[in-house]
C-alpha atoms as a PDB file:
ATOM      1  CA  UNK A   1      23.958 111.785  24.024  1.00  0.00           C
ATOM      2  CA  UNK A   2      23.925 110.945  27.830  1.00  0.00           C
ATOM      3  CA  UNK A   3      26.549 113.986  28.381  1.00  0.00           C
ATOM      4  CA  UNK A   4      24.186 116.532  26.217  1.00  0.00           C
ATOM      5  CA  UNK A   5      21.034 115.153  27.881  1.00  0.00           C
ATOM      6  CA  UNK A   6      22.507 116.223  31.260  1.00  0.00           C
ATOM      7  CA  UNK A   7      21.842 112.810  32.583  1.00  0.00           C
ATOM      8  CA  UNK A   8      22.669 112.405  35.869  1.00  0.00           C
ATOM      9  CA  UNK A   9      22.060 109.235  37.138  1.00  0.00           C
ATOM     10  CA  UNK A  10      22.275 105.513  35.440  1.00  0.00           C
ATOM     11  CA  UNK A  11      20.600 102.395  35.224  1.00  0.00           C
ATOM     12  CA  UNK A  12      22.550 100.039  33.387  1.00  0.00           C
ATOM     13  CA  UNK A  13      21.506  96.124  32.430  1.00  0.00           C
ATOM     14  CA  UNK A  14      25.359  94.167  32.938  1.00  0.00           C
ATOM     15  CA  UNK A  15      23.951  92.007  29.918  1.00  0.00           C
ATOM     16  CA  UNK A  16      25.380  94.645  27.900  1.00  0.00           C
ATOM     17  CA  UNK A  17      29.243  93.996  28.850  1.00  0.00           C
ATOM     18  CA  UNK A  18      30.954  96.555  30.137  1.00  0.00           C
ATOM     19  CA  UNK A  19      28.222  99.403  29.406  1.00  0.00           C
ATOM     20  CA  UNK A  20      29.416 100.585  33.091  1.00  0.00           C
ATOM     21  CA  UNK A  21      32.808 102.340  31.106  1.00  0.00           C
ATOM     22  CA  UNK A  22      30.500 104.489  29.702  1.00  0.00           C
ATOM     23  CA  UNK A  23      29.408 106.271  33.035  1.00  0.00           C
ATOM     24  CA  UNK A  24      32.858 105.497  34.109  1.00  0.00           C
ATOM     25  CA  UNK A  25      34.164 107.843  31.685  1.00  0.00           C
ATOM     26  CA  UNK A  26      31.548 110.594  32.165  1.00  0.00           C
ATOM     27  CA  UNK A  27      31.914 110.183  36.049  1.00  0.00           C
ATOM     28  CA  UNK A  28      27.988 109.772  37.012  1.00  0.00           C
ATOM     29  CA  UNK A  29      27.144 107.747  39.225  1.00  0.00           C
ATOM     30  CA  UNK A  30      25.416 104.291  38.105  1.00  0.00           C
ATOM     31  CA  UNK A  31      23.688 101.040  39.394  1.00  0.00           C
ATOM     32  CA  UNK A  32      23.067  97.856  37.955  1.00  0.00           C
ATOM     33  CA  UNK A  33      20.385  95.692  37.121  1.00  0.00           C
ATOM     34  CA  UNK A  34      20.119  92.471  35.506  1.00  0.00           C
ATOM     35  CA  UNK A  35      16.649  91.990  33.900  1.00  0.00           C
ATOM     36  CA  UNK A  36      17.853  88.299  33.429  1.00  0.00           C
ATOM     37  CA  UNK A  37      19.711  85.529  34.955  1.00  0.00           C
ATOM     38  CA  UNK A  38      22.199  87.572  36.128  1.00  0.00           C
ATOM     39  CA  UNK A  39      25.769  85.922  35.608  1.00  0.00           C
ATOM     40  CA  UNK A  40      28.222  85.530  38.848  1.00  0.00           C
ATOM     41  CA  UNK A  41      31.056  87.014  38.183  1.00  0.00           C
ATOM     42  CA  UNK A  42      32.502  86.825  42.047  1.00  0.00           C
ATOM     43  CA  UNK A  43      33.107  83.261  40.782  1.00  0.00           C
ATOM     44  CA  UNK A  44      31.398  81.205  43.946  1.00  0.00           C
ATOM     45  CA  UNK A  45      28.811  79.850  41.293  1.00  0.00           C
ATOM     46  CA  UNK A  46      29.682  78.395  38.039  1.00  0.00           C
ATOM     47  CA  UNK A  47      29.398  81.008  34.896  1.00  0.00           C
ATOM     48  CA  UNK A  48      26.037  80.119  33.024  1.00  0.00           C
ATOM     49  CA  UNK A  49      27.962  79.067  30.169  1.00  0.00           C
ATOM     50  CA  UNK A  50      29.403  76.168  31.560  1.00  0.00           C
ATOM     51  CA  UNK A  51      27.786  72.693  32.158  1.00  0.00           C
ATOM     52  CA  UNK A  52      29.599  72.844  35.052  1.00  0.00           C
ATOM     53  CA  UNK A  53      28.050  71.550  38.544  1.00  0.00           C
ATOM     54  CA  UNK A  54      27.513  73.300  41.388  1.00  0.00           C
ATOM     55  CA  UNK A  55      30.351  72.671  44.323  1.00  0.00           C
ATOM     56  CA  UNK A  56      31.783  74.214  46.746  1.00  0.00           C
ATOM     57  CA  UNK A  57      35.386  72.539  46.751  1.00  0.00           C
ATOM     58  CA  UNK A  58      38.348  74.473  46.677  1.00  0.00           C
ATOM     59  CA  UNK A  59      39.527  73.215  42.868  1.00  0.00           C
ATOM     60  CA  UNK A  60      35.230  74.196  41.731  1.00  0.00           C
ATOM     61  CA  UNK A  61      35.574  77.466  43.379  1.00  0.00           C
ATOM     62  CA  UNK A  62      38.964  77.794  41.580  1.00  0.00           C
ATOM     63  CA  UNK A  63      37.639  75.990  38.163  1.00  0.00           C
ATOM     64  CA  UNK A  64      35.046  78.865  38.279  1.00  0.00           C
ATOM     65  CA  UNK A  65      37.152  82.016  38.944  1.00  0.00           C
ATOM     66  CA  UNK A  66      39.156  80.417  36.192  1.00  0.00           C
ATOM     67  CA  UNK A  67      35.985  80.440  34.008  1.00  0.00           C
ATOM     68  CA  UNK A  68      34.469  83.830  34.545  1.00  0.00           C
ATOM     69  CA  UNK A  69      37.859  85.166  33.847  1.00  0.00           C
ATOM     70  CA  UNK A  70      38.237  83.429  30.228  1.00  0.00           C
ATOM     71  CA  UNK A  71      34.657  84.657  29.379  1.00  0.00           C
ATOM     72  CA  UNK A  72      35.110  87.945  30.488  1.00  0.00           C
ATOM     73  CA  UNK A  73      38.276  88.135  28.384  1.00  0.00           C
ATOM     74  CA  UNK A  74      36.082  87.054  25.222  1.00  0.00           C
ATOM     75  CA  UNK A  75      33.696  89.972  25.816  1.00  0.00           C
ATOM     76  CA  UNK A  76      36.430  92.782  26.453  1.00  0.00           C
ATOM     77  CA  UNK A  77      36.545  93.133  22.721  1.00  0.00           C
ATOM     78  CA  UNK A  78      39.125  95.745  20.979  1.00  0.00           C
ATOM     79  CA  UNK A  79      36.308  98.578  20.867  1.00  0.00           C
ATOM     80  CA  UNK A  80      35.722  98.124  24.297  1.00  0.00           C
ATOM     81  CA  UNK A  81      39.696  98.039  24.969  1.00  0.00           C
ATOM     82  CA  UNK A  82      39.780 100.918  22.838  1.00  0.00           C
ATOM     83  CA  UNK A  83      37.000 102.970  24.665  1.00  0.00           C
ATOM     84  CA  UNK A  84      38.841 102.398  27.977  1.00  0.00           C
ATOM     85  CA  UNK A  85      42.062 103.466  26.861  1.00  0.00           C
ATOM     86  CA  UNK A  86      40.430 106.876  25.503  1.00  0.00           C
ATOM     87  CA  UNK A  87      38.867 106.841  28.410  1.00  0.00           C
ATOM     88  CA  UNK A  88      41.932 106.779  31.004  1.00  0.00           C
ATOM     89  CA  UNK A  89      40.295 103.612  32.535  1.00  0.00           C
ATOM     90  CA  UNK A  90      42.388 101.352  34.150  1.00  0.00           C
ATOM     91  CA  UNK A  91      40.594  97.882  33.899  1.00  0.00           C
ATOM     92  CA  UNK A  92      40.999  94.542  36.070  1.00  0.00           C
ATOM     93  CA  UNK A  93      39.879  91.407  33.952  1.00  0.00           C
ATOM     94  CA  UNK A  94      41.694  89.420  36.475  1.00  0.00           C
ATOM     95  CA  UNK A  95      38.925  90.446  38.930  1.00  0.00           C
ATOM     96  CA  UNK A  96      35.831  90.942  36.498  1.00  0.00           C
ATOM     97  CA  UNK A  97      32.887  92.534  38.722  1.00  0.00           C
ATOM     98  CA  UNK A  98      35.299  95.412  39.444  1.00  0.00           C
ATOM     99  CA  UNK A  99      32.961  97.120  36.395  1.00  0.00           C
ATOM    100  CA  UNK A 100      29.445  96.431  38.743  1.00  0.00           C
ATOM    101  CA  UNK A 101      28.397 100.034  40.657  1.00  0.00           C
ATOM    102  CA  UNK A 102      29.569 100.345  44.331  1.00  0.00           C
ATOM    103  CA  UNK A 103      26.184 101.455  44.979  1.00  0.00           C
ATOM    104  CA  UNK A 104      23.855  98.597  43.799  1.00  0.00           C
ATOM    105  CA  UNK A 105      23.630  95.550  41.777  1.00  0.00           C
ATOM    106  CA  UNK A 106      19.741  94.611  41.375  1.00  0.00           C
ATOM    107  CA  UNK A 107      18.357  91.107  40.326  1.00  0.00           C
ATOM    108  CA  UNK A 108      14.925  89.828  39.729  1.00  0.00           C
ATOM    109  CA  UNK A 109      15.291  86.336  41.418  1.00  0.00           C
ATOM    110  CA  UNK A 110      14.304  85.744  44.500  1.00  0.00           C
ATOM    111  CA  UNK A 111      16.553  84.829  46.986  1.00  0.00           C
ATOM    112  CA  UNK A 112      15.347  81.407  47.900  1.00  0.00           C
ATOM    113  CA  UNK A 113      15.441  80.506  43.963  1.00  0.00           C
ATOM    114  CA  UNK A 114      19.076  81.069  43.923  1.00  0.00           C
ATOM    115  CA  UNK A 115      22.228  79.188  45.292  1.00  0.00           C
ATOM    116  CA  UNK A 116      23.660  80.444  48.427  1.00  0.00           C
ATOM    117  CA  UNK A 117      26.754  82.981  47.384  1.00  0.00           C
ATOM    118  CA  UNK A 118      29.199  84.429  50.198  1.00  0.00           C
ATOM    119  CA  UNK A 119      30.748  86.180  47.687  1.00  0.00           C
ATOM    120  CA  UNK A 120      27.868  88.457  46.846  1.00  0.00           C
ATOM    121  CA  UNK A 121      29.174  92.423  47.510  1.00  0.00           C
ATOM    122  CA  UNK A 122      27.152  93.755  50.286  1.00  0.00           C
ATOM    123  CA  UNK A 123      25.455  96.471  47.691  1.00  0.00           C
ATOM    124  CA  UNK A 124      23.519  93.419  46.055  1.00  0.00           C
ATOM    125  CA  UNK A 125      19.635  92.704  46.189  1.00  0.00           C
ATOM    126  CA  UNK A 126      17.049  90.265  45.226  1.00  0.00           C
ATOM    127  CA  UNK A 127      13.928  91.989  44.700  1.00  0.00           C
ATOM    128  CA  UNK A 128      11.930  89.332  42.754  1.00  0.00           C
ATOM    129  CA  UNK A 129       9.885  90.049  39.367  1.00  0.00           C
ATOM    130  CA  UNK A 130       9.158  93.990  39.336  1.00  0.00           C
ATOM    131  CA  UNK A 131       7.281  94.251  36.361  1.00  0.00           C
ATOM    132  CA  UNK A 132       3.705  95.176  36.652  1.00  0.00           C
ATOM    133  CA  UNK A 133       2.152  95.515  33.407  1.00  0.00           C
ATOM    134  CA  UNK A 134       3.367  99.278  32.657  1.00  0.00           C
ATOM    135  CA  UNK A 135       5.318  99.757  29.311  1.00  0.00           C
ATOM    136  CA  UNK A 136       3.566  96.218  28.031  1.00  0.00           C
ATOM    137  CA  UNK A 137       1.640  96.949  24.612  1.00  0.00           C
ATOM    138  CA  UNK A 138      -2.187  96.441  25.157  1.00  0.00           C
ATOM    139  CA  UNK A 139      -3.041  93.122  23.444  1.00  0.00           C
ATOM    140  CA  UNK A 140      -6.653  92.765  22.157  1.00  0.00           C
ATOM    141  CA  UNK A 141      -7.764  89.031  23.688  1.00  0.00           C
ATOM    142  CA  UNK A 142     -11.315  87.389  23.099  1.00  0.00           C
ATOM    143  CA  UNK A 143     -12.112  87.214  27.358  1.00  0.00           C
ATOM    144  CA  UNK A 144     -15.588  86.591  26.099  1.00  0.00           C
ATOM    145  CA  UNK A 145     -14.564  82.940  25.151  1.00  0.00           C
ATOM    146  CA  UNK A 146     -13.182  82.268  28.403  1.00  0.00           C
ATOM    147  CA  UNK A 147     -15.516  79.239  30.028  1.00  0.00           C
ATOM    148  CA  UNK A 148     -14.621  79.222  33.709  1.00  0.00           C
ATOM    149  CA  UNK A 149     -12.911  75.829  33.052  1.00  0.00           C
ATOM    150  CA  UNK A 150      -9.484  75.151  34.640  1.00  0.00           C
ATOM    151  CA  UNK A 151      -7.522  77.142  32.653  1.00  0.00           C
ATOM    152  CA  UNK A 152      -3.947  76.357  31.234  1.00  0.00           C
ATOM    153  CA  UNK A 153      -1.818  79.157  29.430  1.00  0.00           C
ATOM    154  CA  UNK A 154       0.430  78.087  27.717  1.00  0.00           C
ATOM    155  CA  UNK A 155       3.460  80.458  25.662  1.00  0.00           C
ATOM    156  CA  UNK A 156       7.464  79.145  24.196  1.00  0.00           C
ATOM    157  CA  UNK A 157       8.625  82.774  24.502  1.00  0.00           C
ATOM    158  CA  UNK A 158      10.442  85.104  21.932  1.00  0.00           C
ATOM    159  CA  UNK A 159      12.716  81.544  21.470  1.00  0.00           C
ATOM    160  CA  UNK A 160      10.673  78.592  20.497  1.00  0.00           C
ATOM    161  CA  UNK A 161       7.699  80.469  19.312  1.00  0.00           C
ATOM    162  CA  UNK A 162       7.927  79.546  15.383  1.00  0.00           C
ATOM    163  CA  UNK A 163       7.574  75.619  16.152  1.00  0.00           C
ATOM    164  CA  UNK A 164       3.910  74.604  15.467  1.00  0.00           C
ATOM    165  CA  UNK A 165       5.062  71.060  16.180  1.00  0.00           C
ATOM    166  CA  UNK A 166       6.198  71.896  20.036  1.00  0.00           C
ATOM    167  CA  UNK A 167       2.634  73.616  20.095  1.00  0.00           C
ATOM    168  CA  UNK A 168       0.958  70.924  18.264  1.00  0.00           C
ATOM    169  CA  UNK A 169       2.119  68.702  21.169  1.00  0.00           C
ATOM    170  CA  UNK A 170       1.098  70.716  23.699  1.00  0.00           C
ATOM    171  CA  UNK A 171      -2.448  71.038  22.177  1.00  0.00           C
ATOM    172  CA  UNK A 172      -2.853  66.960  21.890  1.00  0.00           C
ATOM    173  CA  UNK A 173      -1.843  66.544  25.729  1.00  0.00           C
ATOM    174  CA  UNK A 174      -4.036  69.243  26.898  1.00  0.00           C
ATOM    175  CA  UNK A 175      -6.886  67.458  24.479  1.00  0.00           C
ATOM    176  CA  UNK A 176      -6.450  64.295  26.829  1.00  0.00           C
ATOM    177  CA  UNK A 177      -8.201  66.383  29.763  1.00  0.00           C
ATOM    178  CA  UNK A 178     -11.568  67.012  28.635  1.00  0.00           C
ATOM    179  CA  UNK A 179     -12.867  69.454  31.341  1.00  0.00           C
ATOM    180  CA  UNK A 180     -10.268  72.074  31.475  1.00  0.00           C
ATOM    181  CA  UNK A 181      -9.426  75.189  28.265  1.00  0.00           C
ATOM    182  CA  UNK A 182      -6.440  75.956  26.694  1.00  0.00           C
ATOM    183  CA  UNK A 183      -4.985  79.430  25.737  1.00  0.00           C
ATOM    184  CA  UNK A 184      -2.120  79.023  23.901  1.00  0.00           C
ATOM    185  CA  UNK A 185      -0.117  82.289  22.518  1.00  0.00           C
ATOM    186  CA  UNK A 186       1.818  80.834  19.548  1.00  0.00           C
ATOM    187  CA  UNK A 187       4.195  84.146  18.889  1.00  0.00           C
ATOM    188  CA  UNK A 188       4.373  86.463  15.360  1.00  0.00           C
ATOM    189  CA  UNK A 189       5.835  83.911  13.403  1.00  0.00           C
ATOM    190  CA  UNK A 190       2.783  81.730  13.285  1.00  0.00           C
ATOM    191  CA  UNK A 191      -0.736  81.532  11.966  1.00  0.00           C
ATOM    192  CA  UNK A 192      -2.953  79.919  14.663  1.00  0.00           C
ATOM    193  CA  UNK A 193      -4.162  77.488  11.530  1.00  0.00           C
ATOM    194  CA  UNK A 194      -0.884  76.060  11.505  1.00  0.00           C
ATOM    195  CA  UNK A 195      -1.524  74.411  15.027  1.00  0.00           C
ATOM    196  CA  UNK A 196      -4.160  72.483  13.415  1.00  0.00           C
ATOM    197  CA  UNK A 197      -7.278  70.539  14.914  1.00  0.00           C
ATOM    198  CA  UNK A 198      -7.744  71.628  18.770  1.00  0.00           C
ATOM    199  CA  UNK A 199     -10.890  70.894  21.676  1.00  0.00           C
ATOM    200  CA  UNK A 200     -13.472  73.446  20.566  1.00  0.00           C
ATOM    201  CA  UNK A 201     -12.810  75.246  23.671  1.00  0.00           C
ATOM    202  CA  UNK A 202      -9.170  76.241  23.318  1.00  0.00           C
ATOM    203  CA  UNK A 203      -8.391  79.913  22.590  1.00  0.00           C
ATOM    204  CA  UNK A 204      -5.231  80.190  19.736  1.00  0.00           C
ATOM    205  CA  UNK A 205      -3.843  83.263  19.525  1.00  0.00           C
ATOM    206  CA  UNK A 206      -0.746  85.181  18.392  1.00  0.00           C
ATOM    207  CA  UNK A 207      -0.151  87.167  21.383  1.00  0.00           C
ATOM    208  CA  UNK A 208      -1.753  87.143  24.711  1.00  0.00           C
ATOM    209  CA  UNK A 209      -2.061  89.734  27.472  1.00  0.00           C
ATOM    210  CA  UNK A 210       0.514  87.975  29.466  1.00  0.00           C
ATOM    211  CA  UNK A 211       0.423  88.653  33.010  1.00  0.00           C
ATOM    212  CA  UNK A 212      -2.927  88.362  33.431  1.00  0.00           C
ATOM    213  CA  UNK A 213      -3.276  85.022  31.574  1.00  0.00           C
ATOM    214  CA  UNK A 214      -0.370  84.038  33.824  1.00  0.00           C
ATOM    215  CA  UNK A 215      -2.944  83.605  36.415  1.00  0.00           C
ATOM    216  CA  UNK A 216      -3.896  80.694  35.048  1.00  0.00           C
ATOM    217  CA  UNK A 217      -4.800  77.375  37.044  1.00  0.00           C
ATOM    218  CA  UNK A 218      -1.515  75.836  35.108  1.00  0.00           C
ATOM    219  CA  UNK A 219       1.497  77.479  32.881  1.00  0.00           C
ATOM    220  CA  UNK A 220       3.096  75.648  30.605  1.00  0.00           C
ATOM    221  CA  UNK A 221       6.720  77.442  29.359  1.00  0.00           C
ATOM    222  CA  UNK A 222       9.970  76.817  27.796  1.00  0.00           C
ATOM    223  CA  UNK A 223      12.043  77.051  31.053  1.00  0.00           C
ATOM    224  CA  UNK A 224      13.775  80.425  30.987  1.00  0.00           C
ATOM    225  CA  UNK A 225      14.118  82.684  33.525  1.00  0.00           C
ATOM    226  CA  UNK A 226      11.870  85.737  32.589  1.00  0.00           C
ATOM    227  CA  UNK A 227       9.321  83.017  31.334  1.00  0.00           C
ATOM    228  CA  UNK A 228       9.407  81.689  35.061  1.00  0.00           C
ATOM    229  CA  UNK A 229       9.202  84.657  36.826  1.00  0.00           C
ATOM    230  CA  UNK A 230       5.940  85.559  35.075  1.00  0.00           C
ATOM    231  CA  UNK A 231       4.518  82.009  36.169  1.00  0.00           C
ATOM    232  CA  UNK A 232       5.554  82.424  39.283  1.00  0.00           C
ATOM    233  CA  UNK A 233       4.003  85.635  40.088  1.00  0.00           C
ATOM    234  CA  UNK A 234       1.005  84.781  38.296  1.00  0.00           C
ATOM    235  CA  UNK A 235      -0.575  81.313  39.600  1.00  0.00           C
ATOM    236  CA  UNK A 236       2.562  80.301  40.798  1.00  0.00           C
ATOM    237  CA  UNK A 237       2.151  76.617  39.190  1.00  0.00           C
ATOM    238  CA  UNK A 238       4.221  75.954  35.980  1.00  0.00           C
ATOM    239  CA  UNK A 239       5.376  73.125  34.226  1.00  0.00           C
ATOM    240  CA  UNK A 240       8.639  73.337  32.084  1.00  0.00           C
ATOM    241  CA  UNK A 241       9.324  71.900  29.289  1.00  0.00           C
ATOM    242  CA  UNK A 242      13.548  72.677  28.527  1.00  0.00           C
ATOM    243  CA  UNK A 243      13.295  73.569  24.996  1.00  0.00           C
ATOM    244  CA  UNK A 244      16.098  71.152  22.340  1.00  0.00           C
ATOM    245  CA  UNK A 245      18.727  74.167  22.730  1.00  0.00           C
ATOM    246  CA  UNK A 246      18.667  74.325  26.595  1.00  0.00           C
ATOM    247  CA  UNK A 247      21.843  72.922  27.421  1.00  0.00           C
ATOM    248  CA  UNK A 248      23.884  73.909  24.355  1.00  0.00           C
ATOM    249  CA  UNK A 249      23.152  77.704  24.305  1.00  0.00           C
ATOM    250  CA  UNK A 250      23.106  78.152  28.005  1.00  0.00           C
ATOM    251  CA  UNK A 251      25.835  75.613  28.853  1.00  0.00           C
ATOM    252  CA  UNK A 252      23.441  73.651  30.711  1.00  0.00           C
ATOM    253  CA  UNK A 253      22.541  76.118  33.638  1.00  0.00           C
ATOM    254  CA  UNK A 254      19.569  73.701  34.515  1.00  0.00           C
ATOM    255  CA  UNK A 255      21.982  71.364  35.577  1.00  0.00           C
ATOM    256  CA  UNK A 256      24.484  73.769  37.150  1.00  0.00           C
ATOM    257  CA  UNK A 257      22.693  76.905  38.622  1.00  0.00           C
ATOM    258  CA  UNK A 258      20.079  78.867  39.360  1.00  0.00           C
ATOM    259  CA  UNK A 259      17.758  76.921  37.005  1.00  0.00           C
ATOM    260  CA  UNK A 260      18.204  74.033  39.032  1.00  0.00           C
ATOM    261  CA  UNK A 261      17.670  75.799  42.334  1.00  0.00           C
ATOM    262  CA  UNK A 262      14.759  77.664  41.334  1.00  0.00           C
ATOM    263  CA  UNK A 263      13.002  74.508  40.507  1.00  0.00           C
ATOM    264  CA  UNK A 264      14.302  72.069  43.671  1.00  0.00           C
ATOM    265  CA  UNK A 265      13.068  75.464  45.705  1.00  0.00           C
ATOM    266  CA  UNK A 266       9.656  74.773  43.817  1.00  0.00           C
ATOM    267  CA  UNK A 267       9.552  71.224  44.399  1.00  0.00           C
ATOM    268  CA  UNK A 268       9.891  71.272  47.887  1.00  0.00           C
ATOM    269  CA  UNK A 269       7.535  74.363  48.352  1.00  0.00           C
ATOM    270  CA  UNK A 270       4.878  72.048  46.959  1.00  0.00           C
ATOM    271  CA  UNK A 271       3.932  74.010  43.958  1.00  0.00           C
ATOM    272  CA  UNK A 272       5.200  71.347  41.485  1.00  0.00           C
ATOM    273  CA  UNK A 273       7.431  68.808  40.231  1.00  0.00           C
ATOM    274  CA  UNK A 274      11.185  68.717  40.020  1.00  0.00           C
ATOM    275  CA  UNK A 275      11.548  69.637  36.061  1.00  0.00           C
ATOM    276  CA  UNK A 276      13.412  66.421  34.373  1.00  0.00           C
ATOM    277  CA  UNK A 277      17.208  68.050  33.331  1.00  0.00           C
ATOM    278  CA  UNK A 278      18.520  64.571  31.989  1.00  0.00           C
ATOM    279  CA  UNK A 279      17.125  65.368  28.350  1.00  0.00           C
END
């Protein structure tokens, strides 16, 4: 489709492992950008899939060559191997960000949120979030009911957004503090009924025009990077609460990478807490 299109140019997301053959093969030039945490596979950092913590000795730099190596091997399934043969690709999986364009590799974190990385190629950038609202679906939201209280917005994300009893709990502690409203955005899988009793003030709702609620005096999210970023460049105070499957499906980044970072950066910037990884 690309090739009848006429495309002539590529943006790829690396989440999608080894989508890069594709313009490979078809010999247009490409650039990368990871929407998400990206994943460091120059190896300085340890592979988000690890619980591995963050050193800089020679057997952790080692360890996490090692590691990026074995993961990348899991990826590079047969179709892939298959596609590169067809293709006349010759591919390095002892060296995995050979795959990453030549002419740029984009990320949304800022720099200061991330761990310092000498391997980094020279063609990679932190530009912070980018999105601003375009391509978001309008989402109808009662503004009328908003009192001019401290406000606290509070969303789980695509993840945790079918627990009523993680909102539940969030609804009882923000009960404690009488003179402040709520606006909780509970996700599809939901009926705001489920949440059950809540201060006559607090506005329940299925989905929420995000980054404008973001500006909120206070957000209250599940700890993921996308989550964060919207916090961040709304009113830049968030609390996080790491959802039950934190450490097993990320391999504990919180405790070994940019997770932790972006939250010690935080800390010491004054803008909140250090976020409790121990649990």
């Amino acid at each position: 489709m690309v090739e009848r299109a006429g495309v002539e140019a590529l943006i790829l997301d690396p989440i999608q492992f080894f989508v890069e053959l594709g313009a490979m093969k078809l010999r247009i030039p490409y650039i990368d950008v990871s929407t998400a945490l990206y994943i460091d596979y120059w190896g300085y950092t340890p592979p988000g899939i690890y619980d591995w913590s963050h050193e800089t000795t020679p057997e952790a730099l080692a360890r996490n060559q090692e590691g990026i190596v074995r993961a990348t091997r899991l990826t590079y399934n047969e179709g892939i191997r298959a596609y590169a043969r067809e293709a006349g690709l010759k591919t390095d999986l002892d060296h995995p960000a050979w795959v990453f364009s030549k002419l740029a590799y984009i990320t949304q974190i800022p720099k200061a949120f991330d761990l310092e990385n000498p391997l980094l190629p020279p063609q990679f950038h932190y530009t912070g979030p980018f999105h601003d609202g375009n391509g978001r679906p309008k989402v109808d939201f009662p503004w009328d009911r908003l009192t001019g209280e401290p406000l606290i917005y509070a969303s789980m994300g695509t993840i945790m957004n079918g627990r009523a009893d993680v909102f539940r709990t969030i609804v009882a502690g923000v009960s404690k503090h009488k003179d402040t409203q709520l606006v909780l955005s509970i996700g599809e899988q939901l009926d705001p009924k489920q949440i059950g009793p809540a201060p006559s003030n607090a506005i329940i709702v299925n989905q929420a025009p995000q980054l404008r609620v973001a500006e909120a005096d206070l957000g209250l999210h599940h700890a993921r990077w996308v989550k964060y970023c919207v916090g961040v460049s709304g009113s830049g105070r968030s609390a996080a609460g790491p959802s039950s499957d934190f450490r097993s499906t990320r391999g504990g980044y919180a405790n070994s990478r940019k997770e932790y970072r972006r939250d010690d950066a935080v800390h010491k910037a004054g803008i909140g807490p250090p976020f409790n990884t121990s649990g």
